[in-house]
PDB file of N, CA and C in Angstrom:
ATOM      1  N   UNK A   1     145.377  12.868 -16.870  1.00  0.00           N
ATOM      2  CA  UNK A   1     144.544  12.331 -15.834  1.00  0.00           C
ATOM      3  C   UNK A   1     144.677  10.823 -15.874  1.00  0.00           C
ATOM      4  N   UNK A   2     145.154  10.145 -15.031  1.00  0.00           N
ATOM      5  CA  UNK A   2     145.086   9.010 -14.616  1.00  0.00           C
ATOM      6  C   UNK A   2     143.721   8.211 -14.906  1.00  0.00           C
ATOM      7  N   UNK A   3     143.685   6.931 -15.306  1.00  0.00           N
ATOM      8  CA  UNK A   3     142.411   6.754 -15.200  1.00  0.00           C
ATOM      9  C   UNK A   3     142.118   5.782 -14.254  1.00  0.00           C
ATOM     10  N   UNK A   4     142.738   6.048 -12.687  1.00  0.00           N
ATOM     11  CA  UNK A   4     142.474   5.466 -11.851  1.00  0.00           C
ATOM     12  C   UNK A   4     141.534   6.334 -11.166  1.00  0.00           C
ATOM     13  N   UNK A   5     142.061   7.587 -11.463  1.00  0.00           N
ATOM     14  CA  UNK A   5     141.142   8.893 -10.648  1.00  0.00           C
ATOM     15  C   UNK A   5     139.911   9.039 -11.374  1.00  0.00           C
ATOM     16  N   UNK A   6     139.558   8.516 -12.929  1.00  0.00           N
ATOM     17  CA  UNK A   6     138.606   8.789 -13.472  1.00  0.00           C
ATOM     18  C   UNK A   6     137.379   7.139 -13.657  1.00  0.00           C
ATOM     19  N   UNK A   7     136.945   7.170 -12.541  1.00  0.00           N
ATOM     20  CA  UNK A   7     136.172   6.181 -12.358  1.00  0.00           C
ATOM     21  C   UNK A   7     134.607   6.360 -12.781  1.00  0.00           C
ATOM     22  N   UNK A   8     133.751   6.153 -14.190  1.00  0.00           N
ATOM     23  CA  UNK A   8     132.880   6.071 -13.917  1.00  0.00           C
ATOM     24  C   UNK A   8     131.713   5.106 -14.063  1.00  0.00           C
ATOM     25  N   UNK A   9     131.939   4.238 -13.119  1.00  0.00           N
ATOM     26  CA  UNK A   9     131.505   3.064 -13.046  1.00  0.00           C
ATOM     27  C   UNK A   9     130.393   3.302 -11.526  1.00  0.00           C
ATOM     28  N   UNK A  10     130.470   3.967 -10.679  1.00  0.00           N
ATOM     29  CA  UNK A  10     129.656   4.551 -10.080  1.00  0.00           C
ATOM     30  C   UNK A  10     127.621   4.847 -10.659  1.00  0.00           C
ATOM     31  N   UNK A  11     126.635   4.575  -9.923  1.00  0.00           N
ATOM     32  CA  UNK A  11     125.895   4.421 -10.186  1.00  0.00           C
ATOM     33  C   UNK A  11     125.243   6.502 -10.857  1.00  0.00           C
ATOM     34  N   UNK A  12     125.765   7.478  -9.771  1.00  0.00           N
ATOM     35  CA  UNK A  12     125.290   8.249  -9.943  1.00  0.00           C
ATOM     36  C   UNK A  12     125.938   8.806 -11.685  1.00  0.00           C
ATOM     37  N   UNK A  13     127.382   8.883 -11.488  1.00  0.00           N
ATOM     38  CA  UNK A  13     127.513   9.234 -12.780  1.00  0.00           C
ATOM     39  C   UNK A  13     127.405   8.254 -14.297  1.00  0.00           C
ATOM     40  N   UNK A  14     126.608   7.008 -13.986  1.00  0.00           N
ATOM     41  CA  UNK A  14     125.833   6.532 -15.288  1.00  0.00           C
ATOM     42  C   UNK A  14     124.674   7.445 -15.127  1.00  0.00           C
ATOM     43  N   UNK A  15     124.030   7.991 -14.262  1.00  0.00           N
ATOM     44  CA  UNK A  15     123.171   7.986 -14.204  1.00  0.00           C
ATOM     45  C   UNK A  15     123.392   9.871 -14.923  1.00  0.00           C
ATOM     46  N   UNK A  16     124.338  10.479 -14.854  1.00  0.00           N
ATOM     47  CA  UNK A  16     124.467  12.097 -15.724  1.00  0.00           C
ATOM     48  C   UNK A  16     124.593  11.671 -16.822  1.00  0.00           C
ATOM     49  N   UNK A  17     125.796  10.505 -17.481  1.00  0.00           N
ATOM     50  CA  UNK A  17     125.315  10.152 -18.745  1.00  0.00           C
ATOM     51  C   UNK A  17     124.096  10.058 -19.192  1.00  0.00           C
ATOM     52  N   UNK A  18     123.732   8.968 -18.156  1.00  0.00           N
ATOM     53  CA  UNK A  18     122.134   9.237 -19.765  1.00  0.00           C
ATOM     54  C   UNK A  18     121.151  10.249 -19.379  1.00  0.00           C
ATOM     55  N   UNK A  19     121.405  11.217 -18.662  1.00  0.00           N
ATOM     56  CA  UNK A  19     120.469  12.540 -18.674  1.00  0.00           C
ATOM     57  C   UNK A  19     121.481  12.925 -19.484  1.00  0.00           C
ATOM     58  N   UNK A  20     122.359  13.262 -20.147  1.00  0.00           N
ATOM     59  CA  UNK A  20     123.181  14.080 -20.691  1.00  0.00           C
ATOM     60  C   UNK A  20     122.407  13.571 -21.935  1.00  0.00           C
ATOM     61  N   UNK A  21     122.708  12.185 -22.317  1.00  0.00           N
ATOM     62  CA  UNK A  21     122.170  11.835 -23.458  1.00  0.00           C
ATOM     63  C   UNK A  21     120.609  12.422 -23.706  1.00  0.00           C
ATOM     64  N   UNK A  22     119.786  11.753 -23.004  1.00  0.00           N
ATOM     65  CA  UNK A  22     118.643  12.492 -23.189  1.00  0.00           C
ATOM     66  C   UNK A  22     118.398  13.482 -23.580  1.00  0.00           C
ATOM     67  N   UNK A  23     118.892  14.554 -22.987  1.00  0.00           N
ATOM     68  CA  UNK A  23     119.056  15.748 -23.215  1.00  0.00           C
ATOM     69  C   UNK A  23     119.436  16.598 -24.754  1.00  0.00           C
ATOM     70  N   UNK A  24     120.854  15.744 -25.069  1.00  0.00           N
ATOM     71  CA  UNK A  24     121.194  16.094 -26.626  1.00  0.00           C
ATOM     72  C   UNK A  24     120.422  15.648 -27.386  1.00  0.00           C
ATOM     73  N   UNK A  25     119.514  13.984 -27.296  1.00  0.00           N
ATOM     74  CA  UNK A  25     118.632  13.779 -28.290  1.00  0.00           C
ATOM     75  C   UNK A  25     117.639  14.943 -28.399  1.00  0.00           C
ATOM     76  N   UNK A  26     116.989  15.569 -26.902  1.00  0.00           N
ATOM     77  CA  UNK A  26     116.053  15.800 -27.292  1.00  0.00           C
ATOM     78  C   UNK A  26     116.411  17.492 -27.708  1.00  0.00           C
ATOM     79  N   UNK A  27     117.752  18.202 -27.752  1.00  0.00           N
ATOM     80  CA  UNK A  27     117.936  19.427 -28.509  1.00  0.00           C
ATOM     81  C   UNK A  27     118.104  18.693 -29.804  1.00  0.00           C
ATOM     82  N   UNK A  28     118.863  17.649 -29.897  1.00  0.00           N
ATOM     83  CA  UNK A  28     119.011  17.615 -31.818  1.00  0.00           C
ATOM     84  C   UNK A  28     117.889  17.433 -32.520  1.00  0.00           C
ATOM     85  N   UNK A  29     116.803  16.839 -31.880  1.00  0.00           N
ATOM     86  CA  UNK A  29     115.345  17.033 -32.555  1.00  0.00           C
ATOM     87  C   UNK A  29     115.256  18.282 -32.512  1.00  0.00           C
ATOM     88  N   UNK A  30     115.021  18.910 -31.764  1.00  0.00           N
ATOM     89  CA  UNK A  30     114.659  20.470 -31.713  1.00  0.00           C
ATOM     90  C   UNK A  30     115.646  21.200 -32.988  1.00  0.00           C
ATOM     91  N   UNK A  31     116.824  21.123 -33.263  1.00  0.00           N
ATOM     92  CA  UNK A  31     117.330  21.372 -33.976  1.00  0.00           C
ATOM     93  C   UNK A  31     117.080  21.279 -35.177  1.00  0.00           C
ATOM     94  N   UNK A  32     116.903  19.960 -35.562  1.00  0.00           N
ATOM     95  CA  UNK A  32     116.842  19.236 -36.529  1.00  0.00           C
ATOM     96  C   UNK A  32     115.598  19.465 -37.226  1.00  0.00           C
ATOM     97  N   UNK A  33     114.662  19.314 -36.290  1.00  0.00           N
ATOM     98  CA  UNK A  33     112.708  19.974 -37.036  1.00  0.00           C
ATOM     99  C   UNK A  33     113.094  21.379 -37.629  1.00  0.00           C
ATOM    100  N   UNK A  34     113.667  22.071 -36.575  1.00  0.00           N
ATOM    101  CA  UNK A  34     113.324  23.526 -37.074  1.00  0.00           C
ATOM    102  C   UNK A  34     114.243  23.857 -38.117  1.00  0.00           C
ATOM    103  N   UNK A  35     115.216  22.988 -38.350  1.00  0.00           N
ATOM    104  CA  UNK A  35     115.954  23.450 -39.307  1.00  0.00           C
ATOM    105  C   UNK A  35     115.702  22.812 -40.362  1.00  0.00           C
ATOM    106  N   UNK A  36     115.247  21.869 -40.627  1.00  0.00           N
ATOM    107  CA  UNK A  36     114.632  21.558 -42.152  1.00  0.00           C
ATOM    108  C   UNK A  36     113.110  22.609 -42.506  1.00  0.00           C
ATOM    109  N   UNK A  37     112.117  22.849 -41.083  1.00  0.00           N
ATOM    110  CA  UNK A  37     111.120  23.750 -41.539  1.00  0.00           C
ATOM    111  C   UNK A  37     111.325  25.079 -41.868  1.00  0.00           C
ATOM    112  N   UNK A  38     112.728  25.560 -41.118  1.00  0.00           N
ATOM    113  CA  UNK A  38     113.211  26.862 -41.888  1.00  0.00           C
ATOM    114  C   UNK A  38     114.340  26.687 -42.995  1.00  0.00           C
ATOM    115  N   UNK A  39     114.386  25.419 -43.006  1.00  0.00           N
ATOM    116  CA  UNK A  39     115.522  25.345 -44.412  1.00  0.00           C
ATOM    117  C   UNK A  39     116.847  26.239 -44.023  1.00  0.00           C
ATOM    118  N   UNK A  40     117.449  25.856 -42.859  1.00  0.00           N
ATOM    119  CA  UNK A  40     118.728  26.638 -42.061  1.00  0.00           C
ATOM    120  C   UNK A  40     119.468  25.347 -41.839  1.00  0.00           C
ATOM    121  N   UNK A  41     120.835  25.708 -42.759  1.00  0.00           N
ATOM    122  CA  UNK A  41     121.588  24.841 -42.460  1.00  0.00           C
ATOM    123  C   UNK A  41     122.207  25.026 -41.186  1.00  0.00           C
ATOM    124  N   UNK A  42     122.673  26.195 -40.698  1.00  0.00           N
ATOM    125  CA  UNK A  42     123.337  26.387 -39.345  1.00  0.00           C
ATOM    126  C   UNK A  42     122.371  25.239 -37.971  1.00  0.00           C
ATOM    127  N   UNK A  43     121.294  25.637 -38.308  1.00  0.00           N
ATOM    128  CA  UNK A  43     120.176  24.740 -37.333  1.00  0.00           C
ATOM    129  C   UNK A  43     120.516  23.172 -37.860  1.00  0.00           C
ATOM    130  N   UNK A  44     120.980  22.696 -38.834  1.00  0.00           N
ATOM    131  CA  UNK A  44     120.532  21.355 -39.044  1.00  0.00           C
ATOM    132  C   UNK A  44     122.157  21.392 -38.845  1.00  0.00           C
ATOM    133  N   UNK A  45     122.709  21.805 -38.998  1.00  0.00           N
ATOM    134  CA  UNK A  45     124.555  21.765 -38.529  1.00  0.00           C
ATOM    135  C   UNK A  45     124.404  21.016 -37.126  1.00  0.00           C
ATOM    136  N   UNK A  46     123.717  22.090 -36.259  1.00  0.00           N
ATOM    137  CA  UNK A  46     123.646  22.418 -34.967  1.00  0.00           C
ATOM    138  C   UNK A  46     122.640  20.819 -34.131  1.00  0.00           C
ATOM    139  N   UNK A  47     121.978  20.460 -35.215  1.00  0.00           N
ATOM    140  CA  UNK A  47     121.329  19.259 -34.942  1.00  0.00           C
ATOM    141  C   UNK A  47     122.284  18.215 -35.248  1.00  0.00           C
ATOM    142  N   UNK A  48     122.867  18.051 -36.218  1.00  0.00           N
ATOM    143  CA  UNK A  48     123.876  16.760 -36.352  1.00  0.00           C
ATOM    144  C   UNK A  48     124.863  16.859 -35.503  1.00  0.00           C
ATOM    145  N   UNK A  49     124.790  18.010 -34.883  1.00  0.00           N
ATOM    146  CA  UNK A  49     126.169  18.191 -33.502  1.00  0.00           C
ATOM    147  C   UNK A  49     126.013  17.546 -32.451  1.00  0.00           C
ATOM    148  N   UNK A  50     124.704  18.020 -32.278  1.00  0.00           N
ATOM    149  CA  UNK A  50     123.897  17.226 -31.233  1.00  0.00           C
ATOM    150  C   UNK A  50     123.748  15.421 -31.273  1.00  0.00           C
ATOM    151  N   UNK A  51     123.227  15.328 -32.463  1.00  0.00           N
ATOM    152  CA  UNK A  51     123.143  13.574 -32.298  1.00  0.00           C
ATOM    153  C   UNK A  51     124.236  13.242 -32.483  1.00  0.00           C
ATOM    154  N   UNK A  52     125.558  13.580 -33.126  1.00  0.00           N
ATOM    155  CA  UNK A  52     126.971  12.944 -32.671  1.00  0.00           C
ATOM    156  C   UNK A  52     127.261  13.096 -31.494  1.00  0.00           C
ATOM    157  N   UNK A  53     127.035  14.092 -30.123  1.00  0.00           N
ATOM    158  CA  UNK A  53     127.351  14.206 -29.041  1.00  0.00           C
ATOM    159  C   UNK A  53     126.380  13.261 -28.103  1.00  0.00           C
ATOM    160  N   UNK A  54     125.424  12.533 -28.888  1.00  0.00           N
ATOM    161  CA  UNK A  54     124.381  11.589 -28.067  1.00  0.00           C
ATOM    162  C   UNK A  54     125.065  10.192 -28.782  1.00  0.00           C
ATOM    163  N   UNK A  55     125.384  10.347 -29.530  1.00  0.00           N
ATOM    164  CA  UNK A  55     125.968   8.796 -30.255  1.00  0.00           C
ATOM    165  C   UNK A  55     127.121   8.983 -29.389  1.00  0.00           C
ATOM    166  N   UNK A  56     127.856  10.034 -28.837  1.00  0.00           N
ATOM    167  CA  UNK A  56     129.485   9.417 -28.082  1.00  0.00           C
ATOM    168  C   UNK A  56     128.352   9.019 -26.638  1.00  0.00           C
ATOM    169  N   UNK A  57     127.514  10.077 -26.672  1.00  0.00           N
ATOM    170  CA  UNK A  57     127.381   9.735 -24.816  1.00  0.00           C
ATOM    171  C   UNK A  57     127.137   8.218 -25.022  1.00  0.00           C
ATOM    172  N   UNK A  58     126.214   7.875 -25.729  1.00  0.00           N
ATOM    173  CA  UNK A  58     125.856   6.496 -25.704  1.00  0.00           C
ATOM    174  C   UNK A  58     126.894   5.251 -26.026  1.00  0.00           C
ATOM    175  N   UNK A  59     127.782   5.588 -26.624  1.00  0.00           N
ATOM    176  CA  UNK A  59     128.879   4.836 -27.261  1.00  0.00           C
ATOM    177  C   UNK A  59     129.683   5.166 -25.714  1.00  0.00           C
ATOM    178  N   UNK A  60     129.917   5.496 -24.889  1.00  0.00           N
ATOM    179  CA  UNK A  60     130.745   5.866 -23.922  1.00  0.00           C
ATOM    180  C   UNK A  60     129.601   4.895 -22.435  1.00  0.00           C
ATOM    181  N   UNK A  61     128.582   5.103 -22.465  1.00  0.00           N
ATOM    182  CA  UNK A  61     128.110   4.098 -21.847  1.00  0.00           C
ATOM    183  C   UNK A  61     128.183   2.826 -22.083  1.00  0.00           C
ATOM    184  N   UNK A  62     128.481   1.963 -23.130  1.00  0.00           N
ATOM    185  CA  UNK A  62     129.083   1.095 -23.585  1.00  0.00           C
ATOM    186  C   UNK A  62     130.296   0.617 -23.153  1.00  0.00           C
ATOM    187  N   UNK A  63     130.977   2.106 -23.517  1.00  0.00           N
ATOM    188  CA  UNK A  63     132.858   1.392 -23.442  1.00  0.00           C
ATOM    189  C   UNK A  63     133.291   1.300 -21.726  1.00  0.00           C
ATOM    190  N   UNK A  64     131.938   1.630 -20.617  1.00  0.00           N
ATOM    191  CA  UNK A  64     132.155   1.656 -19.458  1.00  0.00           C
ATOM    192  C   UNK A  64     133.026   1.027 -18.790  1.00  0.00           C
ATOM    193  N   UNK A  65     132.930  -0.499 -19.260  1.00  0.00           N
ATOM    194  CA  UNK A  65     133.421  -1.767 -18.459  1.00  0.00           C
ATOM    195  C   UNK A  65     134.258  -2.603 -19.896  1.00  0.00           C
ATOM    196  N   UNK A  66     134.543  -1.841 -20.563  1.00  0.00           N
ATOM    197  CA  UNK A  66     134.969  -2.289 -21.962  1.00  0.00           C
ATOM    198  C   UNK A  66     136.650  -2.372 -21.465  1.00  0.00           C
ATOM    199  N   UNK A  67     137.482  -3.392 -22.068  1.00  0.00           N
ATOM    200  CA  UNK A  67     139.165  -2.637 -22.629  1.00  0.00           C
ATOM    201  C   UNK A  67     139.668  -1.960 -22.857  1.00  0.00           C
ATOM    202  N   UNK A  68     140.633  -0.870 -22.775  1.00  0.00           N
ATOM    203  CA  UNK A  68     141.019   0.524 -23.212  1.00  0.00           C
ATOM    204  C   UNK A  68     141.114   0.392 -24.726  1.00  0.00           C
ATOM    205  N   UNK A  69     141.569  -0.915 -25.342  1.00  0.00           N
ATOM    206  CA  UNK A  69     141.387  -0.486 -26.937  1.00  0.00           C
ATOM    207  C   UNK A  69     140.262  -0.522 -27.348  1.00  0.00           C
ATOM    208  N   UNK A  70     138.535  -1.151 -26.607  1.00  0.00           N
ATOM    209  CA  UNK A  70     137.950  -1.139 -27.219  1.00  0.00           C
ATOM    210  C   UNK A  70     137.138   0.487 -27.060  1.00  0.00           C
ATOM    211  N   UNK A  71     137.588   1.260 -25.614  1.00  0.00           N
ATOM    212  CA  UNK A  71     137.170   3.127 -25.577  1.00  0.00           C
ATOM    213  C   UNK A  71     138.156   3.509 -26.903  1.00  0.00           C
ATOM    214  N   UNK A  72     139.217   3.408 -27.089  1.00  0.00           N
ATOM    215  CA  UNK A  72     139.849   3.793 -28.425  1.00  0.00           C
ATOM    216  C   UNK A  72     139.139   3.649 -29.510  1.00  0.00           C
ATOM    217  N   UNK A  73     138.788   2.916 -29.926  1.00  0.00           N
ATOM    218  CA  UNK A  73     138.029   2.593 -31.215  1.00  0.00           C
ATOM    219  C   UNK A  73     136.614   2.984 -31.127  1.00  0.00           C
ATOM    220  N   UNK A  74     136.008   3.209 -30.142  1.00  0.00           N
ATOM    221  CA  UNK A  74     134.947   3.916 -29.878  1.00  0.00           C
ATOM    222  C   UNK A  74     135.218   5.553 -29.797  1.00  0.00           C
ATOM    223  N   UNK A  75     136.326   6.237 -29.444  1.00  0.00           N
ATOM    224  CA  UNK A  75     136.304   7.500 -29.380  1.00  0.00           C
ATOM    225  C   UNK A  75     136.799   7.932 -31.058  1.00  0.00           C
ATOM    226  N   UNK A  76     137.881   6.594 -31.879  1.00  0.00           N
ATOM    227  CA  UNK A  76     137.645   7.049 -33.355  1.00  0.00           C
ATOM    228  C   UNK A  76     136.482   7.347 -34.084  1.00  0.00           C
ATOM    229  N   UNK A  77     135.933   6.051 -33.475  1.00  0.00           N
ATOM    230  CA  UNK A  77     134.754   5.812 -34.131  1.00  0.00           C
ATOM    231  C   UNK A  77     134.003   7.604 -34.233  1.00  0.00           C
ATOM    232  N   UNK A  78     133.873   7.769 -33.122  1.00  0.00           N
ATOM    233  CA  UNK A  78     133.370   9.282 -32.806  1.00  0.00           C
ATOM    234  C   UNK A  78     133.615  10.390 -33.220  1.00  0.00           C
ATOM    235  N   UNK A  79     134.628  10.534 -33.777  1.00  0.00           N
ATOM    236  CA  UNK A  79     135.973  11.480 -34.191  1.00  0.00           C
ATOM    237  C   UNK A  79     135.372  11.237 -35.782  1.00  0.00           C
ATOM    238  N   UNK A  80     134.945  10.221 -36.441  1.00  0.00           N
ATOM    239  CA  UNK A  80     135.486   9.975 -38.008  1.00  0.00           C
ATOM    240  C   UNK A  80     133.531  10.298 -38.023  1.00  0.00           C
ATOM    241  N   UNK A  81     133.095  10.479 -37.243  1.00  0.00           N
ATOM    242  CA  UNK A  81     131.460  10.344 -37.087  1.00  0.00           C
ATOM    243  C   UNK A  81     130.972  11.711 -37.501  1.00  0.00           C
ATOM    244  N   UNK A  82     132.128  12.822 -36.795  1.00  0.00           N
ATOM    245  CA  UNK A  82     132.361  14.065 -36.161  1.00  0.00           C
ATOM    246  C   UNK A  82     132.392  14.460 -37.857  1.00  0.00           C
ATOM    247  N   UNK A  83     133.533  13.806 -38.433  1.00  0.00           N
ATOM    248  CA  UNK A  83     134.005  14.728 -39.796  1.00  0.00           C
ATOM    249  C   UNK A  83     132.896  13.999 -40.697  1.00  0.00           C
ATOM    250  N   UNK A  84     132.329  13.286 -40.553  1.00  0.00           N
ATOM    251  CA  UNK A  84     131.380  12.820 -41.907  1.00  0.00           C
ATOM    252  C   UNK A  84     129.910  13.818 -41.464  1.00  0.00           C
ATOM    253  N   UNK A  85     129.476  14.039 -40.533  1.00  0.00           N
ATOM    254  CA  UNK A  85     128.644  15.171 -40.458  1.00  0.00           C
ATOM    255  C   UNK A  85     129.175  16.420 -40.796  1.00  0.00           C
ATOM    256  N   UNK A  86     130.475  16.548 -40.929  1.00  0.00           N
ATOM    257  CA  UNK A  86     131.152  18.205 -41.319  1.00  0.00           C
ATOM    258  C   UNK A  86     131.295  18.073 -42.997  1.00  0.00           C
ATOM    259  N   UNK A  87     131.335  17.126 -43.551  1.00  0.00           N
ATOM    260  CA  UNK A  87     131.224  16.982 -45.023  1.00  0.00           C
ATOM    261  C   UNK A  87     129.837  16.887 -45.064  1.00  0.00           C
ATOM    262  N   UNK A  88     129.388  16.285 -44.425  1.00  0.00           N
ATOM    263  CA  UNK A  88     127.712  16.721 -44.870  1.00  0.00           C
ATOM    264  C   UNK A  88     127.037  18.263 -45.617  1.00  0.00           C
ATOM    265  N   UNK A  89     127.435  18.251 -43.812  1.00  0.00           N
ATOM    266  CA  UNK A  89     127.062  20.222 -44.042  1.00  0.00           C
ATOM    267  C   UNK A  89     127.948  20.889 -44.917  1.00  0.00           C
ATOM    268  N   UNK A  90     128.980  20.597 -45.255  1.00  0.00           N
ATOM    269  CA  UNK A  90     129.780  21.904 -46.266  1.00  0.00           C
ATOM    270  C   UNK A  90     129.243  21.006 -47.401  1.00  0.00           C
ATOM    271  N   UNK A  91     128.462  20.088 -47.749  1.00  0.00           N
ATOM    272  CA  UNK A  91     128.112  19.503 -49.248  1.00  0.00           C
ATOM    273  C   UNK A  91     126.882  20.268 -49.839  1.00  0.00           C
ATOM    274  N   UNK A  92     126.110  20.033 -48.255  1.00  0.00           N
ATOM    275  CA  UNK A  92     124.722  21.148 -48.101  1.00  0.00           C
ATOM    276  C   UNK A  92     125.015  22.492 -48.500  1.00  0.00           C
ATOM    277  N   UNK A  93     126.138  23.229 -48.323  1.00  0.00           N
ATOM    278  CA  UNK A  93     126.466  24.630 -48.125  1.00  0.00           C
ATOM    279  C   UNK A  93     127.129  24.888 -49.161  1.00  0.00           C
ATOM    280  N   UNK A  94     127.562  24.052 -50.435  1.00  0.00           N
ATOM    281  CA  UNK A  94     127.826  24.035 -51.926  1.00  0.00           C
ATOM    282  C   UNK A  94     126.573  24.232 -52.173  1.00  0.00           C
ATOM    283  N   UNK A  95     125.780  22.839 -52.208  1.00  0.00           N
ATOM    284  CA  UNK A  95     124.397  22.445 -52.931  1.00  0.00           C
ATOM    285  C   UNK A  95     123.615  24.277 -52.816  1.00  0.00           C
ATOM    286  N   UNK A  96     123.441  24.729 -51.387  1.00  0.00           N
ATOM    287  CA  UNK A  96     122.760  26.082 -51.322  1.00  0.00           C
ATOM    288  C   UNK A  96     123.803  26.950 -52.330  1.00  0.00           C
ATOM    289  N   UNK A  97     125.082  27.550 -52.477  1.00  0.00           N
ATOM    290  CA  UNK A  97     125.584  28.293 -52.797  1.00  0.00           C
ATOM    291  C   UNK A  97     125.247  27.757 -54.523  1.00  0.00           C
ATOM    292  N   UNK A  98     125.070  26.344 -55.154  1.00  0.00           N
ATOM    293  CA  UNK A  98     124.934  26.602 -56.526  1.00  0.00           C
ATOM    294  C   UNK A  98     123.128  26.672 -56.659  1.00  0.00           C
ATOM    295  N   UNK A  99     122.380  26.001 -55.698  1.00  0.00           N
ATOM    296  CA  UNK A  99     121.041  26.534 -56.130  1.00  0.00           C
ATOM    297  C   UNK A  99     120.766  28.668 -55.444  1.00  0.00           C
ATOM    298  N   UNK A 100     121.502  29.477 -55.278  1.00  0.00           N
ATOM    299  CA  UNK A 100     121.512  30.924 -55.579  1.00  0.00           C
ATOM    300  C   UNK A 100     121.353  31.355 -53.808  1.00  0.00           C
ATOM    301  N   UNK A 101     121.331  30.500 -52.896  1.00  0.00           N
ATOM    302  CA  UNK A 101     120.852  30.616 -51.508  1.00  0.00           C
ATOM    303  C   UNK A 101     122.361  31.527 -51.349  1.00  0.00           C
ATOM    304  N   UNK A 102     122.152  32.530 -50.034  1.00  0.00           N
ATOM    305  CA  UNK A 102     123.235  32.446 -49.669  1.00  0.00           C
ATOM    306  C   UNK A 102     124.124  32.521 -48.261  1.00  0.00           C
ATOM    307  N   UNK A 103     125.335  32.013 -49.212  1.00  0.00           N
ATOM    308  CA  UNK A 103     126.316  30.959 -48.101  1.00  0.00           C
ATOM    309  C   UNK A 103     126.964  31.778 -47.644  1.00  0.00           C
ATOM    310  N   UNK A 104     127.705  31.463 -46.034  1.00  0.00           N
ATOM    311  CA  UNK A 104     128.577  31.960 -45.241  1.00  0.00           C
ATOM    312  C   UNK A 104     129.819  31.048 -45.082  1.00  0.00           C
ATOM    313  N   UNK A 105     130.714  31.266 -45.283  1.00  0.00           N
ATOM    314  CA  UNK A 105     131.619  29.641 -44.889  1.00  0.00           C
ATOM    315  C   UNK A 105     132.804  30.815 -43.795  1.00  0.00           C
ATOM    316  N   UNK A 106     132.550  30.302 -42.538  1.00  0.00           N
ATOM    317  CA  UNK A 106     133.495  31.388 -41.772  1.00  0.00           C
ATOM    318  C   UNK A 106     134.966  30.315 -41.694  1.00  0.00           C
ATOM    319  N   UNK A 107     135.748  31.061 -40.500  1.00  0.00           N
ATOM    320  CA  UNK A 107     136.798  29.800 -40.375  1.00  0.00           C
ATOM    321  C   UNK A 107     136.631  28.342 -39.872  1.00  0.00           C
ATOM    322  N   UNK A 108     135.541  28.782 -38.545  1.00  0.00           N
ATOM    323  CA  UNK A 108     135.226  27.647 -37.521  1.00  0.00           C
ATOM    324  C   UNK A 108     134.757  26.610 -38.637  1.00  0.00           C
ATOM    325  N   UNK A 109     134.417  26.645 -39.430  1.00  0.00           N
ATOM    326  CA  UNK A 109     133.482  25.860 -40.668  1.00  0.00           C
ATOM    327  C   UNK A 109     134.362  24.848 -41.207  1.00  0.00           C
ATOM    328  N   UNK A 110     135.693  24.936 -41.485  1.00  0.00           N
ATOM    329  CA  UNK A 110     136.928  24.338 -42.118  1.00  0.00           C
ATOM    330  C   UNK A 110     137.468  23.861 -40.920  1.00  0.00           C
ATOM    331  N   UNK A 111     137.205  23.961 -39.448  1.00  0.00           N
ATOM    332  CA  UNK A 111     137.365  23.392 -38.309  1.00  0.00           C
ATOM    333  C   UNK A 111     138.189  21.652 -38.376  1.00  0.00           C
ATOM    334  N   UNK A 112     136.952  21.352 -39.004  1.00  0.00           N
ATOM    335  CA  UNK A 112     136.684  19.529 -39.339  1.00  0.00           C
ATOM    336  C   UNK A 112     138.310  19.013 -40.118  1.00  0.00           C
ATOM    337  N   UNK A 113     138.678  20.120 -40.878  1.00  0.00           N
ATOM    338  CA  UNK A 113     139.141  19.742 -41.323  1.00  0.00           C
ATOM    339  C   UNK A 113     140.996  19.169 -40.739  1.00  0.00           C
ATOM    340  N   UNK A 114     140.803  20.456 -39.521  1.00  0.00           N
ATOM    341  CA  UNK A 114     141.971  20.648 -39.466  1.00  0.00           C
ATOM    342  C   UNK A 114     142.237  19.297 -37.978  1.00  0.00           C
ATOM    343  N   UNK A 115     140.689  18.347 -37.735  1.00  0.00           N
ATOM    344  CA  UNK A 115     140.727  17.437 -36.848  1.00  0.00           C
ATOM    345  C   UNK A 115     140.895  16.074 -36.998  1.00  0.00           C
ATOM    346  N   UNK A 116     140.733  15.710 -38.587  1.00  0.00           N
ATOM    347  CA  UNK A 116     141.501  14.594 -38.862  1.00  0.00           C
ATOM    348  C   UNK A 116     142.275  13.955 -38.454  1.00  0.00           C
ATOM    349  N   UNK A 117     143.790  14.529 -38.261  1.00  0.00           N
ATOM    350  CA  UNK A 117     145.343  13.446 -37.758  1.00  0.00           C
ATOM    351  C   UNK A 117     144.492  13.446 -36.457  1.00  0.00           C
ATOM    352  N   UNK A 118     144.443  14.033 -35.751  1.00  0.00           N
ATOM    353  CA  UNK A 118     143.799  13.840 -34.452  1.00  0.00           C
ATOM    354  C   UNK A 118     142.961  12.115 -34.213  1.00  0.00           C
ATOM    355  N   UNK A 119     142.175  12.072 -34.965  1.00  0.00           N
ATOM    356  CA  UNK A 119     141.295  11.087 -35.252  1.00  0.00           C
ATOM    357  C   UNK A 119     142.063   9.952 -35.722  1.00  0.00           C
ATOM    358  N   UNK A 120     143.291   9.929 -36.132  1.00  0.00           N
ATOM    359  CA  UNK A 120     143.780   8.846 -36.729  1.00  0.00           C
ATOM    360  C   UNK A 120     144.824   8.657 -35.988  1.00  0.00           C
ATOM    361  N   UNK A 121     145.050   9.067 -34.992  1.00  0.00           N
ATOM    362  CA  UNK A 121     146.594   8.594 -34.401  1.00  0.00           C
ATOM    363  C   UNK A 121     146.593   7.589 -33.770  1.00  0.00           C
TER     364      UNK A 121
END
């Protein structure tokens, strides 16, 4: 896609960004409460998904009127944001598996891992 065709500098679509944003803050709270009060990592997974997807929206309202290297370094930025919440949760999902809780580690879970070069090219 060209990014002549992808213009959003337009008033209406700032204006889906930050309902978009809004929106993820206010599921990753939702996430995020209920998953520390039920002690569910999948829920607090599911919450740090969320506030990295409100840190790009917001980081992307930023890079609006920005340089293309400075959306680059903002979409790393996002990318390396992405895998330090995925080491989070699989640190969490040791910590449960040696205090006797128990763990699921499916494939999607090792996901993070395989998104690295991606992030660094």
């Amino acid at each position: 896609m060209s990014e002549a065709n992808f213009d959003l500098d337009s008033a209406d679509k700032r204006r889906t960004l930050w309902i978009v944003l809004w929106l993820n803050i206010a599921i990753a709270a939702g996430f995020l409460a209920s998953g520390f009060i039920g002690d569910s990592n999948a829920l607090i997974a599911n919450g740090l998904d969320n506030t990295s997807d409100a840190v790009v929206y917001g980081i992307s309202l930023l890079a609006l009127n920005r340089p293309r290297s400075w959306k680059r370094g903002a979409a790393r930025f996002s990318g390396g944001m992405l895998l330090i919440f995925a080491v989070g949760v699989m640190l969490d999902a040791i910590r449960r598996y040696f205090e006797g809780s128990e763990v699921t580690v499916r494939p999607s879970h090792l996901d993070s891992g395989f998104q690295l070069p991606v992030v660094w090219q």
